[in-house]
PDB file of N, CA and C in Angstrom:
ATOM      1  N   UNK A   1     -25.869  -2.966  23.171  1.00  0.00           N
ATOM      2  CA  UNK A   1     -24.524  -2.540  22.814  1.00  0.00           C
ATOM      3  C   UNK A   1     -23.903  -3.415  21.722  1.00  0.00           C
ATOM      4  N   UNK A   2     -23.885  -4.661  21.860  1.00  0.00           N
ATOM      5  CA  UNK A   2     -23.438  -5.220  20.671  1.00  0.00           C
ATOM      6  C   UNK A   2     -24.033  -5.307  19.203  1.00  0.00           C
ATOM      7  N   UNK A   3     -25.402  -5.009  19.251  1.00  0.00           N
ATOM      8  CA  UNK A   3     -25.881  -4.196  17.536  1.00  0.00           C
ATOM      9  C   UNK A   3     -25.016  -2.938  17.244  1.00  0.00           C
ATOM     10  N   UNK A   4     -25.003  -2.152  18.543  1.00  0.00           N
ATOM     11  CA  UNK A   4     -24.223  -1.820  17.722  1.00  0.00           C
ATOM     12  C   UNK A   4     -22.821  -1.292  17.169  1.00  0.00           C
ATOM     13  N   UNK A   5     -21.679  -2.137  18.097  1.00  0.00           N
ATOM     14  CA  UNK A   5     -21.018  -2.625  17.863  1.00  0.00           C
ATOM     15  C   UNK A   5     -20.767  -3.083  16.225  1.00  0.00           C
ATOM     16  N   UNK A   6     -21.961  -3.717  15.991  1.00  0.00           N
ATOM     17  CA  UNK A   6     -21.636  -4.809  14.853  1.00  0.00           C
ATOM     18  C   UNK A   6     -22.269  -3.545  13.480  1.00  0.00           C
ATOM     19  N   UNK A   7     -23.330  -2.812  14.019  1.00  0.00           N
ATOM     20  CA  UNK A   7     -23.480  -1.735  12.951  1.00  0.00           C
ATOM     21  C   UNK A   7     -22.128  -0.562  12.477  1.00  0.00           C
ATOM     22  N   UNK A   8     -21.614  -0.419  13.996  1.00  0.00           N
ATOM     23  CA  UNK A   8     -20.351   0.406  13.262  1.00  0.00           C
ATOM     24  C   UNK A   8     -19.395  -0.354  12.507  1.00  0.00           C
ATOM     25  N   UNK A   9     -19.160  -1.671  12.407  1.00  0.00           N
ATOM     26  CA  UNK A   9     -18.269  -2.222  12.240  1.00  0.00           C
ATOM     27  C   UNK A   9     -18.790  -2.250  10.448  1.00  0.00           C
ATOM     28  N   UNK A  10     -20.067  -2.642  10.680  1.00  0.00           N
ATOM     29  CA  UNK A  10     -20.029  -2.802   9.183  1.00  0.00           C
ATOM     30  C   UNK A  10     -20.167  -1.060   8.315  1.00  0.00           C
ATOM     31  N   UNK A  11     -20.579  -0.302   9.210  1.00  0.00           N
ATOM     32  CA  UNK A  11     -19.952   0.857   8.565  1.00  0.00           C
ATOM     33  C   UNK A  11     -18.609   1.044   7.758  1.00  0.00           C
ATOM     34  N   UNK A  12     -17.836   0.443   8.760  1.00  0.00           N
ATOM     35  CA  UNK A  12     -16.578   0.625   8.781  1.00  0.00           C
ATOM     36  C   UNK A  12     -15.888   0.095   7.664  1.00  0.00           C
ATOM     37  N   UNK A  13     -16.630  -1.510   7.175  1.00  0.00           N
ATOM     38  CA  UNK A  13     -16.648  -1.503   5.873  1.00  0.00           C
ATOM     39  C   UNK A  13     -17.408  -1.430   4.794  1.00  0.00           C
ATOM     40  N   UNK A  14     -18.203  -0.808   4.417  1.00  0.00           N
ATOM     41  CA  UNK A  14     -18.761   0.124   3.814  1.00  0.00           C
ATOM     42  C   UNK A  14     -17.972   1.228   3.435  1.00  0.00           C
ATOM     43  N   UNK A  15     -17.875   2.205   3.886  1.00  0.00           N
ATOM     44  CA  UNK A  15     -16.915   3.135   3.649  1.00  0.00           C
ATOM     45  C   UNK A  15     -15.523   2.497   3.179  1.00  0.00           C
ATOM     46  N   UNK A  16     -14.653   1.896   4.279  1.00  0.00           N
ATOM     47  CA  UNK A  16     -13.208   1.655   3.663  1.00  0.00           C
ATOM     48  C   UNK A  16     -13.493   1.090   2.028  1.00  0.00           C
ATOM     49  N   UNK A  17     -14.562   0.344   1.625  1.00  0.00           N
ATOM     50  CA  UNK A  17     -14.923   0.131   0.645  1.00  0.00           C
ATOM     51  C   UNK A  17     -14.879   1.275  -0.491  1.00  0.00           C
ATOM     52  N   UNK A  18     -15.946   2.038   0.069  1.00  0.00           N
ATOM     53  CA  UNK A  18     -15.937   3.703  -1.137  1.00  0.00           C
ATOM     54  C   UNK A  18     -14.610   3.941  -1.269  1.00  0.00           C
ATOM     55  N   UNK A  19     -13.744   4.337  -0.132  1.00  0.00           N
ATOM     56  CA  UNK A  19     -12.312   4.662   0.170  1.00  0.00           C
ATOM     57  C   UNK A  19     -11.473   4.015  -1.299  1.00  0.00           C
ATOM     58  N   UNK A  20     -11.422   2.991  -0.953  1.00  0.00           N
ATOM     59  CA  UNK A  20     -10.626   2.113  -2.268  1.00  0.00           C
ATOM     60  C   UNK A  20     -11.028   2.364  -3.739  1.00  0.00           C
ATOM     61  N   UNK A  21     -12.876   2.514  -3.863  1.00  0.00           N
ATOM     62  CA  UNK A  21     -13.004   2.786  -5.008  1.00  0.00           C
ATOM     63  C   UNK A  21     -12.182   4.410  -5.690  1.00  0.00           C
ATOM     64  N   UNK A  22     -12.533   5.301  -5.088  1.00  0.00           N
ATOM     65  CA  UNK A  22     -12.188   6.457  -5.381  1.00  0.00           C
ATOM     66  C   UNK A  22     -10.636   6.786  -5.522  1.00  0.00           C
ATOM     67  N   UNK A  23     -10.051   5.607  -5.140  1.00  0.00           N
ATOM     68  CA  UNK A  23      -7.899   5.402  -5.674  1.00  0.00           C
ATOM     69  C   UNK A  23      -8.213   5.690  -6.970  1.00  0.00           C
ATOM     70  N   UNK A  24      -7.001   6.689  -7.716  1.00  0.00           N
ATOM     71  CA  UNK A  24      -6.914   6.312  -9.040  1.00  0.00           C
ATOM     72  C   UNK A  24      -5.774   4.942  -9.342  1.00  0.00           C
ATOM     73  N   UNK A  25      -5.980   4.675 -10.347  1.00  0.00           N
ATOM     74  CA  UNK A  25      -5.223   2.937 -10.583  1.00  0.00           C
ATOM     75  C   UNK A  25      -3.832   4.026 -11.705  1.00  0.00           C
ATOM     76  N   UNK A  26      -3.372   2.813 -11.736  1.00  0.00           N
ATOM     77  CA  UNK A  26      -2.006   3.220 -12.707  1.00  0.00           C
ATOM     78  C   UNK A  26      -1.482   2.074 -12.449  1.00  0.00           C
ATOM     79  N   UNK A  27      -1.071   1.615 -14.710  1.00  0.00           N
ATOM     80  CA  UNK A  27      -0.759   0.513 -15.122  1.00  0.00           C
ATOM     81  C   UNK A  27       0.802  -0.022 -14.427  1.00  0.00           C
ATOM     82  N   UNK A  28       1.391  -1.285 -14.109  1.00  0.00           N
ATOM     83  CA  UNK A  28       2.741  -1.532 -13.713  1.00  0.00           C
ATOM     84  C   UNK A  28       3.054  -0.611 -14.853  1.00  0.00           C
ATOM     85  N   UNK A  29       2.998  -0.964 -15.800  1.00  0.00           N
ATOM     86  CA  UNK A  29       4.280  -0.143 -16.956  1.00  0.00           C
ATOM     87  C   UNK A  29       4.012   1.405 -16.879  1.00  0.00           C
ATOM     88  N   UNK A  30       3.041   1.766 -16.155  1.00  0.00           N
ATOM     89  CA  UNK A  30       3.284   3.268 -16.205  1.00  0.00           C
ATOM     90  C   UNK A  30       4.062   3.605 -14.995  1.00  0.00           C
ATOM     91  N   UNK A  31       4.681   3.139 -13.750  1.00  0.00           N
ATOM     92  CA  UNK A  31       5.200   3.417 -12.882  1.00  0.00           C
ATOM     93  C   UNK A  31       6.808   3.437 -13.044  1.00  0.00           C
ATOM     94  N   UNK A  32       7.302   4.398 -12.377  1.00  0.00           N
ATOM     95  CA  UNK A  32       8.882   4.348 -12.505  1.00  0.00           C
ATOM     96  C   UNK A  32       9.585   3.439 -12.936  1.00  0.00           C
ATOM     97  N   UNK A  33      10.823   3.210 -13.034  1.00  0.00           N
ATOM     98  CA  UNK A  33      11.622   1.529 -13.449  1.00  0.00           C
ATOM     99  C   UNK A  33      12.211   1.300 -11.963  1.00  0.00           C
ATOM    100  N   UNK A  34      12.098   2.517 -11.040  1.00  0.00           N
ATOM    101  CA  UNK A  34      13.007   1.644  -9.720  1.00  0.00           C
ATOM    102  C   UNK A  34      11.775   0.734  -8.940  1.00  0.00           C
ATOM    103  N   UNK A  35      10.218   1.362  -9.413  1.00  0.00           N
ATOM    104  CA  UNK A  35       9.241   0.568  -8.628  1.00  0.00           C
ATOM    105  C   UNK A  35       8.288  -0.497  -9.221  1.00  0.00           C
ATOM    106  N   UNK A  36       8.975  -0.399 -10.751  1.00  0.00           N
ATOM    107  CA  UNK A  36       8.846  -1.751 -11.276  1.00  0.00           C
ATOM    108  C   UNK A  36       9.924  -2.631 -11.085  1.00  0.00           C
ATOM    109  N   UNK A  37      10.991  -2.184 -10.864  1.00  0.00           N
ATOM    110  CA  UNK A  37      12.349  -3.585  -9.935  1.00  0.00           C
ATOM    111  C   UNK A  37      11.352  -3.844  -8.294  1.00  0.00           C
ATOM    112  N   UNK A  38      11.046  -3.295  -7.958  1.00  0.00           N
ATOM    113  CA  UNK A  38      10.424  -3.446  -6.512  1.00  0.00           C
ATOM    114  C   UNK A  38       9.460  -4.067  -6.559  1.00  0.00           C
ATOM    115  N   UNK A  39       8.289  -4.079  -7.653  1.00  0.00           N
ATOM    116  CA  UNK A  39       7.224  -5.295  -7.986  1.00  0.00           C
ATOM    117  C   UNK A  39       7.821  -6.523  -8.404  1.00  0.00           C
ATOM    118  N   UNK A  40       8.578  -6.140  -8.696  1.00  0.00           N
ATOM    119  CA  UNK A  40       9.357  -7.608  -9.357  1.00  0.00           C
ATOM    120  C   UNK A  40       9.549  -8.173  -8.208  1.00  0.00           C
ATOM    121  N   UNK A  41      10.843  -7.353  -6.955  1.00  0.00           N
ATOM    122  CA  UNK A  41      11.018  -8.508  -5.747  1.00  0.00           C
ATOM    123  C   UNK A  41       9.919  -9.221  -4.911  1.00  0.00           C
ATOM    124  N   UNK A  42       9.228  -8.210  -5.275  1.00  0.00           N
ATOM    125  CA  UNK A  42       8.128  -8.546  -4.356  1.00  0.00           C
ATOM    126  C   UNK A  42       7.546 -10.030  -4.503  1.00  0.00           C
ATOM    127  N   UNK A  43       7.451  -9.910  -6.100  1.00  0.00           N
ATOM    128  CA  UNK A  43       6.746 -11.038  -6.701  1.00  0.00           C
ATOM    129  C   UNK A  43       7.502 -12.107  -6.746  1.00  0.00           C
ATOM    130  N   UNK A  44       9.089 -11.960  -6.603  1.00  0.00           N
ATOM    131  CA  UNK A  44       9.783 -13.117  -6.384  1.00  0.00           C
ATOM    132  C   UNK A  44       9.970 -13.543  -5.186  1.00  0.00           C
ATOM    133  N   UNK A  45       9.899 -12.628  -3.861  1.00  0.00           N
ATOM    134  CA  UNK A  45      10.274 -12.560  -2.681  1.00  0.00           C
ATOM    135  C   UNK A  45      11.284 -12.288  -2.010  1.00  0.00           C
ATOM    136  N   UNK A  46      12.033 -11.418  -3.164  1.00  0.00           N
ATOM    137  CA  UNK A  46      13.354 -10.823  -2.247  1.00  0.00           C
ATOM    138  C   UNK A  46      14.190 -11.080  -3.429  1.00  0.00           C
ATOM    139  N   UNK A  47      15.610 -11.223  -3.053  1.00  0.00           N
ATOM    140  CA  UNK A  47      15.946 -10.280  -1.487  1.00  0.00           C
ATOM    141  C   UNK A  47      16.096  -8.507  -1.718  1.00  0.00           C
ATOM    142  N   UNK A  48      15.562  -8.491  -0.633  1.00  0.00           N
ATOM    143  CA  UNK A  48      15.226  -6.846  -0.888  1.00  0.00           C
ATOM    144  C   UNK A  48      16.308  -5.858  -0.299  1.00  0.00           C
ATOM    145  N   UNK A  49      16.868  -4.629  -0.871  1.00  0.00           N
ATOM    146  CA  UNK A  49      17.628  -4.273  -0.254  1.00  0.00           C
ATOM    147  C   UNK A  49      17.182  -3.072   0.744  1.00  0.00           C
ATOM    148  N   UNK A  50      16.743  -2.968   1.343  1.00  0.00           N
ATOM    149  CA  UNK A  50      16.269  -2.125   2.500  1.00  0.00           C
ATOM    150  C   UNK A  50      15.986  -2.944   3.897  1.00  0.00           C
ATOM    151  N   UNK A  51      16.360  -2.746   5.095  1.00  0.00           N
ATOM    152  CA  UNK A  51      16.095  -3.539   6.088  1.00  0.00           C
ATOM    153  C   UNK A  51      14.421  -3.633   6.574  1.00  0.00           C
ATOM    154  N   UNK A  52      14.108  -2.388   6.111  1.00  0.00           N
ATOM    155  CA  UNK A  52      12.465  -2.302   6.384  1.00  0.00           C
ATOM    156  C   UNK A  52      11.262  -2.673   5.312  1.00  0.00           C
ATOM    157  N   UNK A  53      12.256  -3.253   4.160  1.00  0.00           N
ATOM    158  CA  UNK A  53      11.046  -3.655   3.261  1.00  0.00           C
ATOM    159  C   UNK A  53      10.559  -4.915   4.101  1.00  0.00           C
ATOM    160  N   UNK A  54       9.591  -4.967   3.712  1.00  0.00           N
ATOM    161  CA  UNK A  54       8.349  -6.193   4.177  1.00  0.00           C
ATOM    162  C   UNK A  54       7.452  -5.555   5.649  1.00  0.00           C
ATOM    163  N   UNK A  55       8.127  -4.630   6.578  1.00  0.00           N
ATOM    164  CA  UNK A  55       7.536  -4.673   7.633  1.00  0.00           C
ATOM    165  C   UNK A  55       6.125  -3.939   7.437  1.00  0.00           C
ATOM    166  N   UNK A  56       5.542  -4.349   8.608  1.00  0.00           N
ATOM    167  CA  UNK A  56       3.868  -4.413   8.615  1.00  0.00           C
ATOM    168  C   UNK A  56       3.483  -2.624   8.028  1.00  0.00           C
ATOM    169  N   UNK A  57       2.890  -2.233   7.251  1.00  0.00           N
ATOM    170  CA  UNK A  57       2.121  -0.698   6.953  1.00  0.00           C
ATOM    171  C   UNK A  57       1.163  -0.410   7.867  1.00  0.00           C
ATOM    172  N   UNK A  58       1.189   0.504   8.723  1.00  0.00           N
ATOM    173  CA  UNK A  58      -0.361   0.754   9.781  1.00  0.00           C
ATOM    174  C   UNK A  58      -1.135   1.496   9.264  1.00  0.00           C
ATOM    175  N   UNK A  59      -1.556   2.247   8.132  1.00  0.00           N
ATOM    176  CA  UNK A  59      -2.127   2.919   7.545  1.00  0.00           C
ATOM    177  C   UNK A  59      -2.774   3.729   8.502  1.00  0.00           C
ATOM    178  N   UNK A  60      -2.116   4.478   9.491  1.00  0.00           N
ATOM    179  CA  UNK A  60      -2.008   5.987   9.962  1.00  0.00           C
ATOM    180  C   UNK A  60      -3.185   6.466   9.412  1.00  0.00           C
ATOM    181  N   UNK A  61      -2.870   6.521   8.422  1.00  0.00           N
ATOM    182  CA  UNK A  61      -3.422   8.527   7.328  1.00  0.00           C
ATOM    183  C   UNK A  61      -4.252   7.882   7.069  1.00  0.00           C
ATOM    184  N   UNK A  62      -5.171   6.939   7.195  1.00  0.00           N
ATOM    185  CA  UNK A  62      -6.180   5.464   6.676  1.00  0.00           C
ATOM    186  C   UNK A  62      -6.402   5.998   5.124  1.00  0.00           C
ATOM    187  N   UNK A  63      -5.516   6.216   4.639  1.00  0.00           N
ATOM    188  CA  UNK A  63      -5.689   6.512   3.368  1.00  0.00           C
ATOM    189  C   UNK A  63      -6.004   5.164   2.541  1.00  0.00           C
ATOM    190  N   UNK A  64      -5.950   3.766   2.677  1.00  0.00           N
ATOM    191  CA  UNK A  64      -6.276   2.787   2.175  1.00  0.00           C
ATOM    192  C   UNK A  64      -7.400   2.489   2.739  1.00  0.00           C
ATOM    193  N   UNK A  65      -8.130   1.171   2.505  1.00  0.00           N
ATOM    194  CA  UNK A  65      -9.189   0.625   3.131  1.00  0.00           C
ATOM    195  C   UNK A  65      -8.954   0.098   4.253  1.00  0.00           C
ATOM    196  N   UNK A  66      -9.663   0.390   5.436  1.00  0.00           N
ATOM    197  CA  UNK A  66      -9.345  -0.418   6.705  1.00  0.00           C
ATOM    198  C   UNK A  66      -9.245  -1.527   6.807  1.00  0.00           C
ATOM    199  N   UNK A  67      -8.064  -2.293   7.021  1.00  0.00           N
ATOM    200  CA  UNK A  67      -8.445  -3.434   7.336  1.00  0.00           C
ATOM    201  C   UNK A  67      -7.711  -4.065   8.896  1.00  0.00           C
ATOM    202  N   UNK A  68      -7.354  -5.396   9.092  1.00  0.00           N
ATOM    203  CA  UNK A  68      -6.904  -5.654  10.475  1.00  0.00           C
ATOM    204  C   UNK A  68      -5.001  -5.411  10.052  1.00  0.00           C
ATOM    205  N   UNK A  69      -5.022  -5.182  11.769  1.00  0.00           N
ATOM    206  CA  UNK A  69      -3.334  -5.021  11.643  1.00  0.00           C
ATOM    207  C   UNK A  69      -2.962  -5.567  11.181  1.00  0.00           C
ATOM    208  N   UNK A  70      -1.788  -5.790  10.828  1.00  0.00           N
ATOM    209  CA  UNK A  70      -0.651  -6.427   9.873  1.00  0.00           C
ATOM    210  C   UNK A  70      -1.213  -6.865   9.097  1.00  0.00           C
ATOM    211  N   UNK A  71      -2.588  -6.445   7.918  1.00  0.00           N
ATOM    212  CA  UNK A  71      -2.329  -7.040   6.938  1.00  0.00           C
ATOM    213  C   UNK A  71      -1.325  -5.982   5.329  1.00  0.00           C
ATOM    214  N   UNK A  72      -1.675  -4.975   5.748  1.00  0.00           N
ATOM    215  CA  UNK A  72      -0.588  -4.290   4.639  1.00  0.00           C
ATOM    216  C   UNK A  72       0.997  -4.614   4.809  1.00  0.00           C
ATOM    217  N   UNK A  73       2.097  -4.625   4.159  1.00  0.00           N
ATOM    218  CA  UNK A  73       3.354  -4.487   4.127  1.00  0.00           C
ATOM    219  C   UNK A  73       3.536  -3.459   3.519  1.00  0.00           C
ATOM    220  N   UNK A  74       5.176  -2.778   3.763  1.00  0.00           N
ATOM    221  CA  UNK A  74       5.272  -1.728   2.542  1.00  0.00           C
ATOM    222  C   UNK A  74       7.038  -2.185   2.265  1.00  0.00           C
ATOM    223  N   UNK A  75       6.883  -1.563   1.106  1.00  0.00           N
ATOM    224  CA  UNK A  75       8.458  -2.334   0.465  1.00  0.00           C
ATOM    225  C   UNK A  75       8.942  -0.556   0.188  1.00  0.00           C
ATOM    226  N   UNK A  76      10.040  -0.215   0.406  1.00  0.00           N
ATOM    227  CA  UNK A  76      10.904   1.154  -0.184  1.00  0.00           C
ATOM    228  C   UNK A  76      11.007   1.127  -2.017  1.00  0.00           C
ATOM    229  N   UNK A  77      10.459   1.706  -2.528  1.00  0.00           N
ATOM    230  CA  UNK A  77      11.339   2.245  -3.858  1.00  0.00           C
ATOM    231  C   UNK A  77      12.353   3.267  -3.895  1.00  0.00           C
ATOM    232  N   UNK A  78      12.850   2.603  -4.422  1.00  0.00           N
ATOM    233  CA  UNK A  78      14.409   3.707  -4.480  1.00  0.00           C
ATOM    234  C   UNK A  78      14.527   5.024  -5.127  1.00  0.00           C
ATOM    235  N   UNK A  79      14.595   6.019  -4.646  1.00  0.00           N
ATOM    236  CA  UNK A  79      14.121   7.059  -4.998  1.00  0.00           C
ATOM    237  C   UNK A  79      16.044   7.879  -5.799  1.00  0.00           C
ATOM    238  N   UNK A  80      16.260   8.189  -6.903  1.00  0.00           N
ATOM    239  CA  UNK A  80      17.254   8.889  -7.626  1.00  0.00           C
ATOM    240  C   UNK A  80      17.824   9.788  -6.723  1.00  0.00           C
ATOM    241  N   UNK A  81      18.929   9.671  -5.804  1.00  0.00           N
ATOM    242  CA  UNK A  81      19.071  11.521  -5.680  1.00  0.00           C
ATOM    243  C   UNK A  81      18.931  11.567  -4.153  1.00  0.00           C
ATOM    244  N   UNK A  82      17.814  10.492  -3.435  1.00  0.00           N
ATOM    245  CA  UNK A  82      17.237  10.779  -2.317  1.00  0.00           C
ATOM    246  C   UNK A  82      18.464  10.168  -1.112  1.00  0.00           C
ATOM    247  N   UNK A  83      18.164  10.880  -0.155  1.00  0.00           N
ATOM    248  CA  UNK A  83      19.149  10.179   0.672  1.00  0.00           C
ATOM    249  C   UNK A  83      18.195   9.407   1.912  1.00  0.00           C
ATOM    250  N   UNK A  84      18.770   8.498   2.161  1.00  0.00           N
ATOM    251  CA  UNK A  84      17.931   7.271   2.545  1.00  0.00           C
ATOM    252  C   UNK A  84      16.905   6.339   2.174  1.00  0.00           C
ATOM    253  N   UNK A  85      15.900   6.171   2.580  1.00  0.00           N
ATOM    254  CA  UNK A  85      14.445   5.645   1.531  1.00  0.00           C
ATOM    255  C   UNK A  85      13.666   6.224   0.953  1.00  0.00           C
ATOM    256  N   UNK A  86      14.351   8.034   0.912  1.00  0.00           N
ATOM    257  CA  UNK A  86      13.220   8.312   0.166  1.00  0.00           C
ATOM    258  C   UNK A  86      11.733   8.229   0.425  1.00  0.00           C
ATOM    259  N   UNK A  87      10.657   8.866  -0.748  1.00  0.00           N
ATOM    260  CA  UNK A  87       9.351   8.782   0.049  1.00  0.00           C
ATOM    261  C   UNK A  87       8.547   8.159  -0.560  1.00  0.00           C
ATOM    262  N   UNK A  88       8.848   7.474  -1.601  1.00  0.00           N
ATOM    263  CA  UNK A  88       7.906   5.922  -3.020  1.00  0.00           C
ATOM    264  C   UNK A  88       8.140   4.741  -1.730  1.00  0.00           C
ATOM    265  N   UNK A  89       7.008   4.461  -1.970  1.00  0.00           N
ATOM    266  CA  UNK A  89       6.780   3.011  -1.577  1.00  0.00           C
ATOM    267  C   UNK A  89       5.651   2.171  -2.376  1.00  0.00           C
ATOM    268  N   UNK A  90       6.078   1.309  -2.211  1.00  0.00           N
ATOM    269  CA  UNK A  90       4.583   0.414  -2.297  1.00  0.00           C
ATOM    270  C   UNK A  90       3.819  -0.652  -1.501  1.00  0.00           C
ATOM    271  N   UNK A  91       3.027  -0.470  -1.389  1.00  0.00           N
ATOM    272  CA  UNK A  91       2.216  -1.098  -0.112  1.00  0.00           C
ATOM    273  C   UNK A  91       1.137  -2.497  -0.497  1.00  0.00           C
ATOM    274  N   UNK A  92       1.655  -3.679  -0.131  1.00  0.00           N
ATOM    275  CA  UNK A  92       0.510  -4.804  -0.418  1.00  0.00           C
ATOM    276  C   UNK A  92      -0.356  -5.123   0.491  1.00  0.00           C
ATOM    277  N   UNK A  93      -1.578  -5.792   0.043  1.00  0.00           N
ATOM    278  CA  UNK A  93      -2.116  -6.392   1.128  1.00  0.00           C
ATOM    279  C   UNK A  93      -2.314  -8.265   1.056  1.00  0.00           C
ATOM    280  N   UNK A  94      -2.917  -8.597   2.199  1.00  0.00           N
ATOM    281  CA  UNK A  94      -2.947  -9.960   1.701  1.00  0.00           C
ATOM    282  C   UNK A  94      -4.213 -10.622   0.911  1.00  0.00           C
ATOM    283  N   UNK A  95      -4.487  -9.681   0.454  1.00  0.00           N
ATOM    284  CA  UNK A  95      -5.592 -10.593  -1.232  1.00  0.00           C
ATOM    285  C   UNK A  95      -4.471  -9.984  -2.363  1.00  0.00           C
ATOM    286  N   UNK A  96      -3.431  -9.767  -2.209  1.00  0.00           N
ATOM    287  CA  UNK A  96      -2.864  -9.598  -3.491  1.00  0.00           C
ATOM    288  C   UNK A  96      -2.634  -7.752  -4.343  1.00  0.00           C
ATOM    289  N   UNK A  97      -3.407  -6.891  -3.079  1.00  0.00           N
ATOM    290  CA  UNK A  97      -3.530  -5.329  -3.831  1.00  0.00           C
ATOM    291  C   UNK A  97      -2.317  -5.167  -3.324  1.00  0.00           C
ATOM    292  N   UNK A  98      -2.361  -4.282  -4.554  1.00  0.00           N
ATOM    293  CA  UNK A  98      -0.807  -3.186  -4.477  1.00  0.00           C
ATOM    294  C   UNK A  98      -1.074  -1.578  -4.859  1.00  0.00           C
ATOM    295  N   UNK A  99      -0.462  -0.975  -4.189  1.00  0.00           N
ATOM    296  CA  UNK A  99      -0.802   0.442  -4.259  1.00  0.00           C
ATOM    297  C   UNK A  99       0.991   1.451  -4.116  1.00  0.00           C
ATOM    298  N   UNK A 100       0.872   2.137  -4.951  1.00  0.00           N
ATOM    299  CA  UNK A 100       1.843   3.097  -4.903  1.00  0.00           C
ATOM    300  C   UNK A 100       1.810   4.086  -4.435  1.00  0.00           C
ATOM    301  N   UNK A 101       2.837   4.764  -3.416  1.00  0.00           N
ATOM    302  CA  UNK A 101       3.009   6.050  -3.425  1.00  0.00           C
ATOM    303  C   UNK A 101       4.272   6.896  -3.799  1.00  0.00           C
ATOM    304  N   UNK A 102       4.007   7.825  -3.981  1.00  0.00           N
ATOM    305  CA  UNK A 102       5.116   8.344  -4.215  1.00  0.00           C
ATOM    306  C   UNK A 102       5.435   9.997  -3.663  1.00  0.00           C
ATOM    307  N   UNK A 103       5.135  10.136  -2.816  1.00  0.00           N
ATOM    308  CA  UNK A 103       4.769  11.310  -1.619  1.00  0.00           C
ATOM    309  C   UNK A 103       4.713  11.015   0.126  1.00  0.00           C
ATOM    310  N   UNK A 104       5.000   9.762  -0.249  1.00  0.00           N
ATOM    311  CA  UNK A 104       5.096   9.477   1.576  1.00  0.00           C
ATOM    312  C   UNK A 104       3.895   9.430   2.351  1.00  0.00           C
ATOM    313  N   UNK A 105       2.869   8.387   1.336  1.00  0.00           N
ATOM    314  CA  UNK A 105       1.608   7.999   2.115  1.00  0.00           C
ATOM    315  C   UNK A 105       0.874   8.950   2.001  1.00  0.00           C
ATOM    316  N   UNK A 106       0.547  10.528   1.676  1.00  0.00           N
ATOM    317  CA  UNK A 106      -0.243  11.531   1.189  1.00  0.00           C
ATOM    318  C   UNK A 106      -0.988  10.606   0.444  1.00  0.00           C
ATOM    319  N   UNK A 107      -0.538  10.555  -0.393  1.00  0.00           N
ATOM    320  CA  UNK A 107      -1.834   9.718  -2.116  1.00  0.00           C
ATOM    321  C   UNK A 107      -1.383   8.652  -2.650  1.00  0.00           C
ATOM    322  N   UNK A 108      -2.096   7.736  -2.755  1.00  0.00           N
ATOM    323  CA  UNK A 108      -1.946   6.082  -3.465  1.00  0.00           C
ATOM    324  C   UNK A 108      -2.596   6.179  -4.518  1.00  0.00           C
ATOM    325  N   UNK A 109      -1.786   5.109  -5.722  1.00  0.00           N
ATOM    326  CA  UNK A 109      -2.922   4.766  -6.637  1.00  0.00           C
ATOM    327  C   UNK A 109      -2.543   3.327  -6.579  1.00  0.00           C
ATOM    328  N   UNK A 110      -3.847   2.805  -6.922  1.00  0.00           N
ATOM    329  CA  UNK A 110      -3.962   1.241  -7.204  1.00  0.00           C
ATOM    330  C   UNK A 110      -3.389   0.789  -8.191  1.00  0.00           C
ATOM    331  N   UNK A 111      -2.402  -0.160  -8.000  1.00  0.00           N
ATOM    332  CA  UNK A 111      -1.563  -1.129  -9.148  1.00  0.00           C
ATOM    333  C   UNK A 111      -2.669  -1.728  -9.609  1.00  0.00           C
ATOM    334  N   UNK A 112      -3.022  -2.115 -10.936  1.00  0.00           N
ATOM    335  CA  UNK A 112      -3.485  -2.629 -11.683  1.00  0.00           C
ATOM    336  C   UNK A 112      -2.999  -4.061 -12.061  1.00  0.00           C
ATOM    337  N   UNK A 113      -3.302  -4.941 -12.334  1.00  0.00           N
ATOM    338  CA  UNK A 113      -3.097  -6.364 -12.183  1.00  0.00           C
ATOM    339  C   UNK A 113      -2.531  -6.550 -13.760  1.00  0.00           C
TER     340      UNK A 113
END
């Protein structure tokens, strides 16, 4: 039992691997200006105006690469028009990826460095 245990696991990354490759990327400067103010806090560390920016992302829809709980966050972008948070976010992890959405977790693309 524990081979294979350890075989699904590395399945598991394997795939979340493919998963990530197949994101399309998109440059910071090609993204909105409310979710380039939102890379910015990020990168400074605040202060953010939403009570739920920073809290942990569970990636549900595993639309990102699997990884262990709490390592994604997601921060709100402010959406024109929208009432409440709206459905842009952006989502980090802890090596430093950033990924946008702008559909409410349906489809990400990878921030580009």
């Amino acid at each position: 039992m524990p081979l294979m245990r350890r075989l699904l696991a590395l399945l598991l990354v394997v795939f979340s691997g493919l998963a990530a490759a197949g994101l399309d990327s998109i440059a910071p400067s090609d993204l909105p200006p409310e979710a380039q103010r939102t890379l910015e806090l990020i990168h400074r560390g605040g202060p953010f105006p939403y009570r739920r920016d920073g809290v942990v992302f569970g990636n549900y829809e595993k639309r990102l690469p699997m990884r262990p709980r709490a390592y994604y966050r997601e921060y709100t972008v402010p959406t024109p028009g929208a009432k409440g948070r709206g459905a842009r976010r952006i989502i980090t992890g802890e090596a430093n990826e950033r990924y946008y959405t702008d559909n409410h977790y349906r489809t990400f693309h990878r921030i580009r460095e």
